[in-house]
N, C-alpha and C. Protein backbone atom coordinates (compact mmCIF):
# COMPACT_ATOMS: atom_id res chain seq x y z
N UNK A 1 0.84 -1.17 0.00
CA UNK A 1 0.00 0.00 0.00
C UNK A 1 0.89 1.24 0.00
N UNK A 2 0.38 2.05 -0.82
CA UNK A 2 1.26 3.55 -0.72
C UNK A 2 0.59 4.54 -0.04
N UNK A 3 1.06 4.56 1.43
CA UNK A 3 0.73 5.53 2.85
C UNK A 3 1.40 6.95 2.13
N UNK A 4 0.72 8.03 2.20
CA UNK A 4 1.38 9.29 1.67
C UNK A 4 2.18 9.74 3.18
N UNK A 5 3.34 10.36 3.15
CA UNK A 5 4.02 10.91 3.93
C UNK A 5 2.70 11.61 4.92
N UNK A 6 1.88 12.73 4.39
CA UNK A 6 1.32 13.45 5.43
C UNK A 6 -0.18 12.97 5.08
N UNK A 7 -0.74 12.16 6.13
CA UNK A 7 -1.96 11.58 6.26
C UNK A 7 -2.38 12.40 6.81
N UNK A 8 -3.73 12.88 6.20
CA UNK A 8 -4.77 13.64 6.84
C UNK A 8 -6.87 12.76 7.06
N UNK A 9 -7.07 13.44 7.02
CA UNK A 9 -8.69 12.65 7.10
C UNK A 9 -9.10 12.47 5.85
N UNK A 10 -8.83 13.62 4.72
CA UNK A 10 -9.24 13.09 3.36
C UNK A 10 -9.00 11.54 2.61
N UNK A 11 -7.21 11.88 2.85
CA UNK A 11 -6.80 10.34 2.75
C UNK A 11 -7.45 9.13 3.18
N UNK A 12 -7.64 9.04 4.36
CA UNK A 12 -8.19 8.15 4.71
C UNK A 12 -9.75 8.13 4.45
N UNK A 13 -10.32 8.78 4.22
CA UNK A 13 -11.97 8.66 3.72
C UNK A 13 -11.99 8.27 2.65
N UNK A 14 -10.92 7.69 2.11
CA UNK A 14 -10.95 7.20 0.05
C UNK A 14 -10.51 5.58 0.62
N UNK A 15 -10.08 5.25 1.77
CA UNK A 15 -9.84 4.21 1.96
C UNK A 15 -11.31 3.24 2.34
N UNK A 16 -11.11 2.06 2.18
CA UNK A 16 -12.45 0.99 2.13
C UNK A 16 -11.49 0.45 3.68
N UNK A 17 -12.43 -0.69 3.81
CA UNK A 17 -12.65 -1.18 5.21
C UNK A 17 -11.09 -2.20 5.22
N UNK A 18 -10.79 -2.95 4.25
CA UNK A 18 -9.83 -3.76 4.21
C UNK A 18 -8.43 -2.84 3.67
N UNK A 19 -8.49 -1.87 3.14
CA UNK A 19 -7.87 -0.82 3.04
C UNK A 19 -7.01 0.10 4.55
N UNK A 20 -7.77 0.16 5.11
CA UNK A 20 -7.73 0.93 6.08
C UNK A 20 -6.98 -0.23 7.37
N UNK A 21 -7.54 -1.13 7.54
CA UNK A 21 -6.78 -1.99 8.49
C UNK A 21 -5.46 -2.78 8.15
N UNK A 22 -5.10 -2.62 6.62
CA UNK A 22 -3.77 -2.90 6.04
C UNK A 22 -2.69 -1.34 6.46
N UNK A 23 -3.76 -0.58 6.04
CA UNK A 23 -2.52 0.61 6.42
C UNK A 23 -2.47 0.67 7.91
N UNK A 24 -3.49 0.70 8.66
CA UNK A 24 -2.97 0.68 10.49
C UNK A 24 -1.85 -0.39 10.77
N UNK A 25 -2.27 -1.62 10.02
CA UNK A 25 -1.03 -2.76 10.24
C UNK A 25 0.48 -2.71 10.37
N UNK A 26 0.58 -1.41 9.02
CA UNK A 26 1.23 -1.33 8.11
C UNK A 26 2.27 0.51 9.15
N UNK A 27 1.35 1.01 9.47
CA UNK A 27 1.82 1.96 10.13
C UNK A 27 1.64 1.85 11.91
N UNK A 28 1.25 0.74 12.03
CA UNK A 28 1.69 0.31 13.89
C UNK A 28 3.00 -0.55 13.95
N UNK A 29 3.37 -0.95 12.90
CA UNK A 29 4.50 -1.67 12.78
C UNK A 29 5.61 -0.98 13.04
N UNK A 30 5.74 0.16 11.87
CA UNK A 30 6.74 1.55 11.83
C UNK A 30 6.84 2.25 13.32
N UNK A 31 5.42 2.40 13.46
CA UNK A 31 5.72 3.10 14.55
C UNK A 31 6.35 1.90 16.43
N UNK A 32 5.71 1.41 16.20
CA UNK A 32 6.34 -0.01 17.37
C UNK A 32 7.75 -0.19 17.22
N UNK A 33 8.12 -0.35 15.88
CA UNK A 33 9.97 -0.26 15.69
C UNK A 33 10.56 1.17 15.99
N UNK A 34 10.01 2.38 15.72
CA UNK A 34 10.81 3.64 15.98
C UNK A 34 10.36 3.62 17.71
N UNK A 35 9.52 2.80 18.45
CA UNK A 35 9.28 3.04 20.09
C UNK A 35 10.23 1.96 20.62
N UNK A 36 10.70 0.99 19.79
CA UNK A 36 11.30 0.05 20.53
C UNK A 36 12.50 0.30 21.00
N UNK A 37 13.38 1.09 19.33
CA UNK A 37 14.73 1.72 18.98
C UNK A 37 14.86 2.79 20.19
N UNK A 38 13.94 3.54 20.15
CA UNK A 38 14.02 4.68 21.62
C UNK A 38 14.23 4.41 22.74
N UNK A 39 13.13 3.20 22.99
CA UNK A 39 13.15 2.70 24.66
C UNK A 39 14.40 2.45 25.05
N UNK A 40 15.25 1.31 23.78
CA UNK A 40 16.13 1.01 24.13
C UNK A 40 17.30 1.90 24.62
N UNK A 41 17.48 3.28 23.41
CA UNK A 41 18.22 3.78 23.53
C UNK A 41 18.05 4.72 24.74
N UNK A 42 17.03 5.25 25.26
CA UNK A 42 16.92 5.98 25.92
C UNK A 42 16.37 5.75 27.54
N UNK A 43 16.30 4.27 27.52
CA UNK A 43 15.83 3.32 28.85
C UNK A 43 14.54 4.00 29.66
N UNK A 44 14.99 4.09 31.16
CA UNK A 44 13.62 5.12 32.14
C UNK A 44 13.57 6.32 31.63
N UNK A 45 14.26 6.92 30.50
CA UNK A 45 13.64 8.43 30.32
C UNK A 45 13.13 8.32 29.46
N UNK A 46 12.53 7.39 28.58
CA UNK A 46 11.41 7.53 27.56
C UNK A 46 10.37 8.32 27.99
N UNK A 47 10.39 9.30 26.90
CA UNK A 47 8.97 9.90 26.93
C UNK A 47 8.43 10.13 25.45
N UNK A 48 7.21 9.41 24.91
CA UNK A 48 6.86 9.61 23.73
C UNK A 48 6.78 10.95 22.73
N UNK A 49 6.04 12.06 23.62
CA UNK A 49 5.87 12.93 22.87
C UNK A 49 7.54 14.03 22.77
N UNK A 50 8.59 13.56 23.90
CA UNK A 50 10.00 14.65 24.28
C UNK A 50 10.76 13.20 22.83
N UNK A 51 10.42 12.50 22.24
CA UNK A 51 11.41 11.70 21.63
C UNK A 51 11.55 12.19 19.95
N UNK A 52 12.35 11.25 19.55
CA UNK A 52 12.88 12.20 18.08
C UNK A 52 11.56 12.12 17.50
N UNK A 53 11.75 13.38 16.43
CA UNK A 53 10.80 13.15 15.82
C UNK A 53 10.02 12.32 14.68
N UNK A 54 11.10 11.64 14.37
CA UNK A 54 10.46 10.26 13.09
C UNK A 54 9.72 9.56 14.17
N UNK A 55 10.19 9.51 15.55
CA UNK A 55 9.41 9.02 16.44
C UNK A 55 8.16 9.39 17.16
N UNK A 56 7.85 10.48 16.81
CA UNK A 56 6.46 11.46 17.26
C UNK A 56 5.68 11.36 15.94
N UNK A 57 6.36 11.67 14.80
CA UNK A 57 6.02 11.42 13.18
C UNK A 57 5.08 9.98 13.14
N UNK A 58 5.70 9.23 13.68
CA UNK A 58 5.08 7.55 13.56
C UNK A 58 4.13 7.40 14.09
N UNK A 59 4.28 8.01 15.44
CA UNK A 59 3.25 7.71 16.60
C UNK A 59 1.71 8.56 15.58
N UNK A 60 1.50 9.74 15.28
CA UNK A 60 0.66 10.53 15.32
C UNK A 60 0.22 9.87 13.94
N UNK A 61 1.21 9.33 12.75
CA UNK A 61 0.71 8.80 11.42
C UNK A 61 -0.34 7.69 12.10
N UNK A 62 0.39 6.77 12.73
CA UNK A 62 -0.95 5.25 13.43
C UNK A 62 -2.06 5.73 14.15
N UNK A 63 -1.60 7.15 15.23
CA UNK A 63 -3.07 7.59 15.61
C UNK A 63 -4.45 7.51 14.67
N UNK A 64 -3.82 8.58 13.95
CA UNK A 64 -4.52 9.22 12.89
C UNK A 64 -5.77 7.80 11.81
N UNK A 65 -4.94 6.96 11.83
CA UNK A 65 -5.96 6.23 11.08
C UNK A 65 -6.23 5.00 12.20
N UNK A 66 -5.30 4.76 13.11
CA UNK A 66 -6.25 3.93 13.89
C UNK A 66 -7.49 4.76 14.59
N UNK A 67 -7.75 5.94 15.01
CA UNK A 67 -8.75 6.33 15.12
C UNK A 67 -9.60 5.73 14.64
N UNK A 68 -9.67 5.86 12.84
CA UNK A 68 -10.93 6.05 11.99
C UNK A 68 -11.26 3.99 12.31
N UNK A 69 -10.48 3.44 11.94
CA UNK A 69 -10.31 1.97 13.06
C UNK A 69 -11.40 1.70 13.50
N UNK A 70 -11.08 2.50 14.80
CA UNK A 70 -12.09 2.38 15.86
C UNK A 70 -13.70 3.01 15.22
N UNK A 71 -13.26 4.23 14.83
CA UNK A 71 -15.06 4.95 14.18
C UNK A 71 -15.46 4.03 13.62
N UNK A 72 -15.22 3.17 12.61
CA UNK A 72 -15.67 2.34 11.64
C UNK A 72 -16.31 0.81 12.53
N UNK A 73 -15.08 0.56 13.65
CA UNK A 73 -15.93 -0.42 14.58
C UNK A 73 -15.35 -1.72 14.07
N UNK A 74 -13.71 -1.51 12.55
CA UNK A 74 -12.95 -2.46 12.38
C UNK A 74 -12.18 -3.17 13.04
N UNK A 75 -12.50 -4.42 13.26
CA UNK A 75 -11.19 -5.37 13.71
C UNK A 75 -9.65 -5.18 13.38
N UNK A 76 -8.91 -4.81 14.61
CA UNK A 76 -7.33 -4.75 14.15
C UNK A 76 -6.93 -6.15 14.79
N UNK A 77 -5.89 -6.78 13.74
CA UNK A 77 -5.22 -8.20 14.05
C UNK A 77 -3.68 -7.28 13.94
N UNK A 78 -2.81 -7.76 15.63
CA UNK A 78 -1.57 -7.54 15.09
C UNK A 78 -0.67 -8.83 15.58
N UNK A 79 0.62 -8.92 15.39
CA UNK A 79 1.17 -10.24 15.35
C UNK A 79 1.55 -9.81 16.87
């Protein structure tokens, strides 16, 4: 799937139901690897929103459509 750099609500309102839970998949992944890389590096002072920003970048891209996720009332499967 081709996730555009800056996801907004439009984007995602062109997406269908199996659409939409490939890209959350697809962008909880990204973002779980840029939280893991941090934790590690940065141990008890993790803080999500004080961390780099490809790492705030990630977090807010998976918000953003896991929200609509939840509005829609779709099943997320993650490994």
């Amino acid at each position: 799937m081709n996730i555009p750099e800056h996801i907004n609500t439009r984007w995602i309102a062109t997406l269908g139901n199996e659409q939409l839970v490939a890209a959350e998949a697809e962008l909880h992944a990204a973002y779980r690897s840029s939280e893991l890389a941090e934790k590690q590096r940065s141990g008890a002072r993790y803080m999500l929103l004080q961390g780099p920003a490809a790492l705030v970048n990630a977090w807010h891209r998976w918000v953003l459509v896991s929200k609509e996720t939840k509005n829609r009332g779709l099943p997320v499967r993650r490994r």
